[in-house]
Protein backbone atom coordinates (compact mmCIF):
# COMPACT_ATOMS: atom_id res chain seq x y z
CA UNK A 1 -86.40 -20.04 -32.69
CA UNK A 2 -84.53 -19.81 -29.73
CA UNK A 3 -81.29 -19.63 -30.74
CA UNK A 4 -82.62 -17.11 -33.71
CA UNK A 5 -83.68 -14.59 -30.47
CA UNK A 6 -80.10 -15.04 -28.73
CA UNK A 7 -78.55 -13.83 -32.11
CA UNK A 8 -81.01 -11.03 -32.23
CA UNK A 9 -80.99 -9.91 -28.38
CA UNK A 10 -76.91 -10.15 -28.46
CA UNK A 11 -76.79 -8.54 -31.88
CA UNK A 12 -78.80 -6.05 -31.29
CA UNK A 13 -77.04 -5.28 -27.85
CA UNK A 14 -74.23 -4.36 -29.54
CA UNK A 15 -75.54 -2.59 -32.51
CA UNK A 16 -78.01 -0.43 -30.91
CA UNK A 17 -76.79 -0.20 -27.32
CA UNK A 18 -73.11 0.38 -27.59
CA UNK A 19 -73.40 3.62 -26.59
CA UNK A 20 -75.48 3.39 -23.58
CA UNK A 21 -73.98 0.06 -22.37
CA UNK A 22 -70.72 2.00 -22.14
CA UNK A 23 -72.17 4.97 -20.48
CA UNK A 24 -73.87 2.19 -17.72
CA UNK A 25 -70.52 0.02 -17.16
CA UNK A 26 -67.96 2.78 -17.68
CA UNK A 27 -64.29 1.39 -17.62
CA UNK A 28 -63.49 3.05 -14.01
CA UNK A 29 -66.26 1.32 -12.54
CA UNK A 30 -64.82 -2.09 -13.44
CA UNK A 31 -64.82 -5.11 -10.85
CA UNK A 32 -62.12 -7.91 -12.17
CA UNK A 33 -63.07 -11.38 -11.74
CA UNK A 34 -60.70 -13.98 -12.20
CA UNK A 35 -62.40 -17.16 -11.32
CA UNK A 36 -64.78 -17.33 -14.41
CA UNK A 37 -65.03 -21.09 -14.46
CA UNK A 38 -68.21 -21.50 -11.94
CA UNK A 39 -71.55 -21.91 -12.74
CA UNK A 40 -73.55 -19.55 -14.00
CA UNK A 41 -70.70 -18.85 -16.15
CA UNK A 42 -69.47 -15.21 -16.35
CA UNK A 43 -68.47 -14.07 -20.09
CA UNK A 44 -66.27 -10.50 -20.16
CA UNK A 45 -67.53 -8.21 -22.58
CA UNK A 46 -64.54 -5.69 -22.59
CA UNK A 47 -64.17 -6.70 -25.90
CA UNK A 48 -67.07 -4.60 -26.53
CA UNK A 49 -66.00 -2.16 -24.51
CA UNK A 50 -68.43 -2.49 -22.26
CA UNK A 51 -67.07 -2.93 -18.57
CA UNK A 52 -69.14 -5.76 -17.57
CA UNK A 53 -69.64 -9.65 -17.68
CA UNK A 54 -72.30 -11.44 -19.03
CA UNK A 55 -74.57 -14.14 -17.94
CA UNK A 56 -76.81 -16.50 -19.31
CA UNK A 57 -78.47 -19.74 -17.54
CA UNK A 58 -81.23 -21.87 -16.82
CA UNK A 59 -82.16 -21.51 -13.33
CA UNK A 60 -84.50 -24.38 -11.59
CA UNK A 61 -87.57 -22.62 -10.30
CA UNK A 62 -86.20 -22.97 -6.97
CA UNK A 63 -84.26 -20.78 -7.52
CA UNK A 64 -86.42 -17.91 -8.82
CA UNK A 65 -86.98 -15.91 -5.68
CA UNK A 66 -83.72 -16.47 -4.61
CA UNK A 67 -81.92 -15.00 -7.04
CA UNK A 68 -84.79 -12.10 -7.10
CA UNK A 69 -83.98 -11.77 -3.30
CA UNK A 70 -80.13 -11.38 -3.99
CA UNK A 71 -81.27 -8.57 -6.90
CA UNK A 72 -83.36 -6.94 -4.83
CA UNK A 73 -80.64 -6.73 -1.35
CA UNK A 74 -77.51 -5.80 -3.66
CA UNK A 75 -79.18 -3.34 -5.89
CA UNK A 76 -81.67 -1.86 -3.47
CA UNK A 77 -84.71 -2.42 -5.35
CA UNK A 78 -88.01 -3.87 -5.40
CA UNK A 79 -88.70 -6.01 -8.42
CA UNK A 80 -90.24 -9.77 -9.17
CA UNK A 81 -90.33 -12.20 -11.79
CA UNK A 82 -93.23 -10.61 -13.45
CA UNK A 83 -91.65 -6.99 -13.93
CA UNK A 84 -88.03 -8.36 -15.05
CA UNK A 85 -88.00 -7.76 -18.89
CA UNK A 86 -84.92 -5.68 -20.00
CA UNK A 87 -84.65 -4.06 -16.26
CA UNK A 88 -81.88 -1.83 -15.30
CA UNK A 89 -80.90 -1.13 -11.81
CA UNK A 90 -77.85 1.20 -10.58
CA UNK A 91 -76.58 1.42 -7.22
CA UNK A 92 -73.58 3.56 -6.55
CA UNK A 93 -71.08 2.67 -8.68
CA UNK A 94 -72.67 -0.60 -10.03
CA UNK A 95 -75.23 -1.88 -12.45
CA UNK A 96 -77.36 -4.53 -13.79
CA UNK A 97 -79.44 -5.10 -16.45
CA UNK A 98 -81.74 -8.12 -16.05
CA UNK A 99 -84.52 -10.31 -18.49
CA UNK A 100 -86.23 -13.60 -17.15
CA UNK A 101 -88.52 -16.02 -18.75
CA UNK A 102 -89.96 -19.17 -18.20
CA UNK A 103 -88.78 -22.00 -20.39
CA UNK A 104 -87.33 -25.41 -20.44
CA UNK A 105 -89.40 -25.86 -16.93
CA UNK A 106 -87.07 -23.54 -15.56
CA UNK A 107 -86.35 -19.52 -15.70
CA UNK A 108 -83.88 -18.48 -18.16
CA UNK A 109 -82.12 -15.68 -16.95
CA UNK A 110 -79.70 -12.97 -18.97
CA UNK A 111 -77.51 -10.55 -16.56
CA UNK A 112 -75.07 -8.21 -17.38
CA UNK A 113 -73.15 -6.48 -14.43
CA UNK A 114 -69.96 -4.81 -13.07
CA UNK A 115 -70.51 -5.93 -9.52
CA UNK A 116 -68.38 -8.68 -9.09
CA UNK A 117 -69.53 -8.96 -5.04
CA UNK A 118 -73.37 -9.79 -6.78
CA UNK A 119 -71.95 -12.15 -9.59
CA UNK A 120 -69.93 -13.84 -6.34
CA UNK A 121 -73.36 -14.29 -3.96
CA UNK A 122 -74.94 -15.44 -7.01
CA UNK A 123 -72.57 -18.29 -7.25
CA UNK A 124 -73.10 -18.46 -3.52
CA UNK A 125 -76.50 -19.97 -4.62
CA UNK A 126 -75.16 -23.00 -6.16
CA UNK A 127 -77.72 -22.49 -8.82
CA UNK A 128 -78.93 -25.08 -11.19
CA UNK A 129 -80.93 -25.94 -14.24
CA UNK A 130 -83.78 -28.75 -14.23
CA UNK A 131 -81.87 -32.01 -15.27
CA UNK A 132 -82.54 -32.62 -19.07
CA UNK A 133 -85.40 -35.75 -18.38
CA UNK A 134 -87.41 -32.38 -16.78
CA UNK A 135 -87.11 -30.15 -19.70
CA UNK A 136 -87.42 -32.83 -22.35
CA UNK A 137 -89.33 -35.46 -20.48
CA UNK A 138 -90.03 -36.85 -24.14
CA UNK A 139 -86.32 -37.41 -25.10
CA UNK A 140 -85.52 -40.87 -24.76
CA UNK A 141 -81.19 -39.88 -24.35
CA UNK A 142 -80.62 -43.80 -26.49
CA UNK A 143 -81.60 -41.91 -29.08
CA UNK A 144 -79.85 -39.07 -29.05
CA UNK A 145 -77.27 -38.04 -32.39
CA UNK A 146 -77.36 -34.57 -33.78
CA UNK A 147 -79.22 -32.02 -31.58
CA UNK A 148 -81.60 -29.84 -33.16
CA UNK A 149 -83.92 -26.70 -32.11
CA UNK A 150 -84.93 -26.23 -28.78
CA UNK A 151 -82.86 -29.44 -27.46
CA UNK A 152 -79.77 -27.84 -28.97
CA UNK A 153 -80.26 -24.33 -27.80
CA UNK A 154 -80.56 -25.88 -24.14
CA UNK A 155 -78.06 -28.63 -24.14
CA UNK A 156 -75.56 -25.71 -25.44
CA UNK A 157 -76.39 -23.23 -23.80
CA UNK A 158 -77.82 -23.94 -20.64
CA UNK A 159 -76.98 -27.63 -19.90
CA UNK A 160 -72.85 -27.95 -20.93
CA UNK A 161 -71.84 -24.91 -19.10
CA UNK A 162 -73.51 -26.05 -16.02
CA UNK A 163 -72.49 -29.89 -16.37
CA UNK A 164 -69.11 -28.86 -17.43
CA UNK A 165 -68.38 -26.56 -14.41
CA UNK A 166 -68.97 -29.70 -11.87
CA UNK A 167 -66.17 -32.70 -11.23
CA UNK A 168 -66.77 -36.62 -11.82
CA UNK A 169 -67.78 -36.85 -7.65
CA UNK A 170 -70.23 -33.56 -8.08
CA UNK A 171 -71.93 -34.96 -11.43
CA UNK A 172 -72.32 -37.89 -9.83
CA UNK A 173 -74.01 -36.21 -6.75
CA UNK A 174 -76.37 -34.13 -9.24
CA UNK A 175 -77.45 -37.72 -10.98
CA UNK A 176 -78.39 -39.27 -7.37
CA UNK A 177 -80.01 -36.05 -6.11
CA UNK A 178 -82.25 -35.33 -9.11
CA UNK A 179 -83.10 -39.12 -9.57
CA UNK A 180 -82.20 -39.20 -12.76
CA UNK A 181 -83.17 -42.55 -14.88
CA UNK A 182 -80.73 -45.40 -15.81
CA UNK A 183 -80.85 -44.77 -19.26
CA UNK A 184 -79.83 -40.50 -18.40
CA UNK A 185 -76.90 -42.12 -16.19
CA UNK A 186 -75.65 -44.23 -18.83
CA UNK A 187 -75.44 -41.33 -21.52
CA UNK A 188 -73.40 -39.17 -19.28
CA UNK A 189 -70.80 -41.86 -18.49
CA UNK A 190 -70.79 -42.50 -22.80
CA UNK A 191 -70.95 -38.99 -23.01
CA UNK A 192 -68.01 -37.89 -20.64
CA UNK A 193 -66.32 -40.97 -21.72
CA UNK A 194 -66.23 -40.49 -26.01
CA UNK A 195 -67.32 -37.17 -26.44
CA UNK A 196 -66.59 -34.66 -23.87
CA UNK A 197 -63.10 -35.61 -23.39
């Protein structure tokens, strides 16, 4: 279901929105970023010809007014969680378009933007998702083989970009910090070990 809506939302992005995407993140308006290896990941879209990046994370609801907060100061506005559905804010020479819901007992978040000073103070944040025993408290991770559904969608999505962004020493710190159980511990060593070489 989930990852049906991505293919929709992205799809029809760039079928029905070329046009105005390019008229909100004209090329001269542009904003290079060349560290794109931080978490929330940044994805260029130039590609599409729209002069922007992309993001698209879980946030842990600490983070929710936060990141409203940093909206709100950078863009001038006024918004909140409950008004954030498809919402476009311009200030000067700079632009974001914004959707939030709640899911995997965190907000997931979609931003596209040309301000690279927002996407930077967003990083500033040190956002991250709820740890996978929080958003699938009913997975037991011994039995985990081929990912399905809603577990798949998340883990690929939401979970590898942010647990691939960190080093051995900062995984490590996540593990302790979110109290994460033995058996969670023990997939991430197999899993860093045999499969995400």
């Amino acid at each position: 279901m989930k990852i049906e809506f991505l293919n929709n939302l992205l799809n029809k992005i760039k079928r029905n929105n070329e046009n105005d995407f390019a008229s909100i993140f004209p090329k001269h308006n542009f904003q290079k970023i060349s560290d794109l290896k931080k978490y929330p990941c940044v994805i260029s879209l130039v590609e599409d010809n729209t002069y922007a990046y992309r993001m698209f994370f879980c946030a842990d609801k600490k983070f929710s007014q936060g990141i409203i907060d940093l909206i709100n100061e950078e863009f001038e506005s006024n918004i909140t969680f409950e008004n954030t559905s498809d919402t476009l804010l311009f200030l000067k020479n700079e632009a974001i378009v914004l959707n939030v819901y709640n899911d995997f007992e965190g907000e997931v978040v979609r931003i596209i933007t040309n301000s690279e000073i927002f996407v930077r103070k967003l990083w500033e944040l040190k956002i991250t998702p709820p740890p996978p025993w929080i958003s699938f408290p009913e997975i037991d991770p011994d039995g985990l083989g081929s990912m399905q559904g809603n577990l798949s969608f998340w883990w690929d999505w939401m979970w590898l970009p942010f647990w691939n962004s960190m080093d051995t020493s900062e995984k490590k710190y996540y593990l302790i910090a979110h109290s994460a159980p033995l058996n969670w511990i023990e997939y991430f060593d197999f899993y860093d070990t045999y499969i995400n070489k």
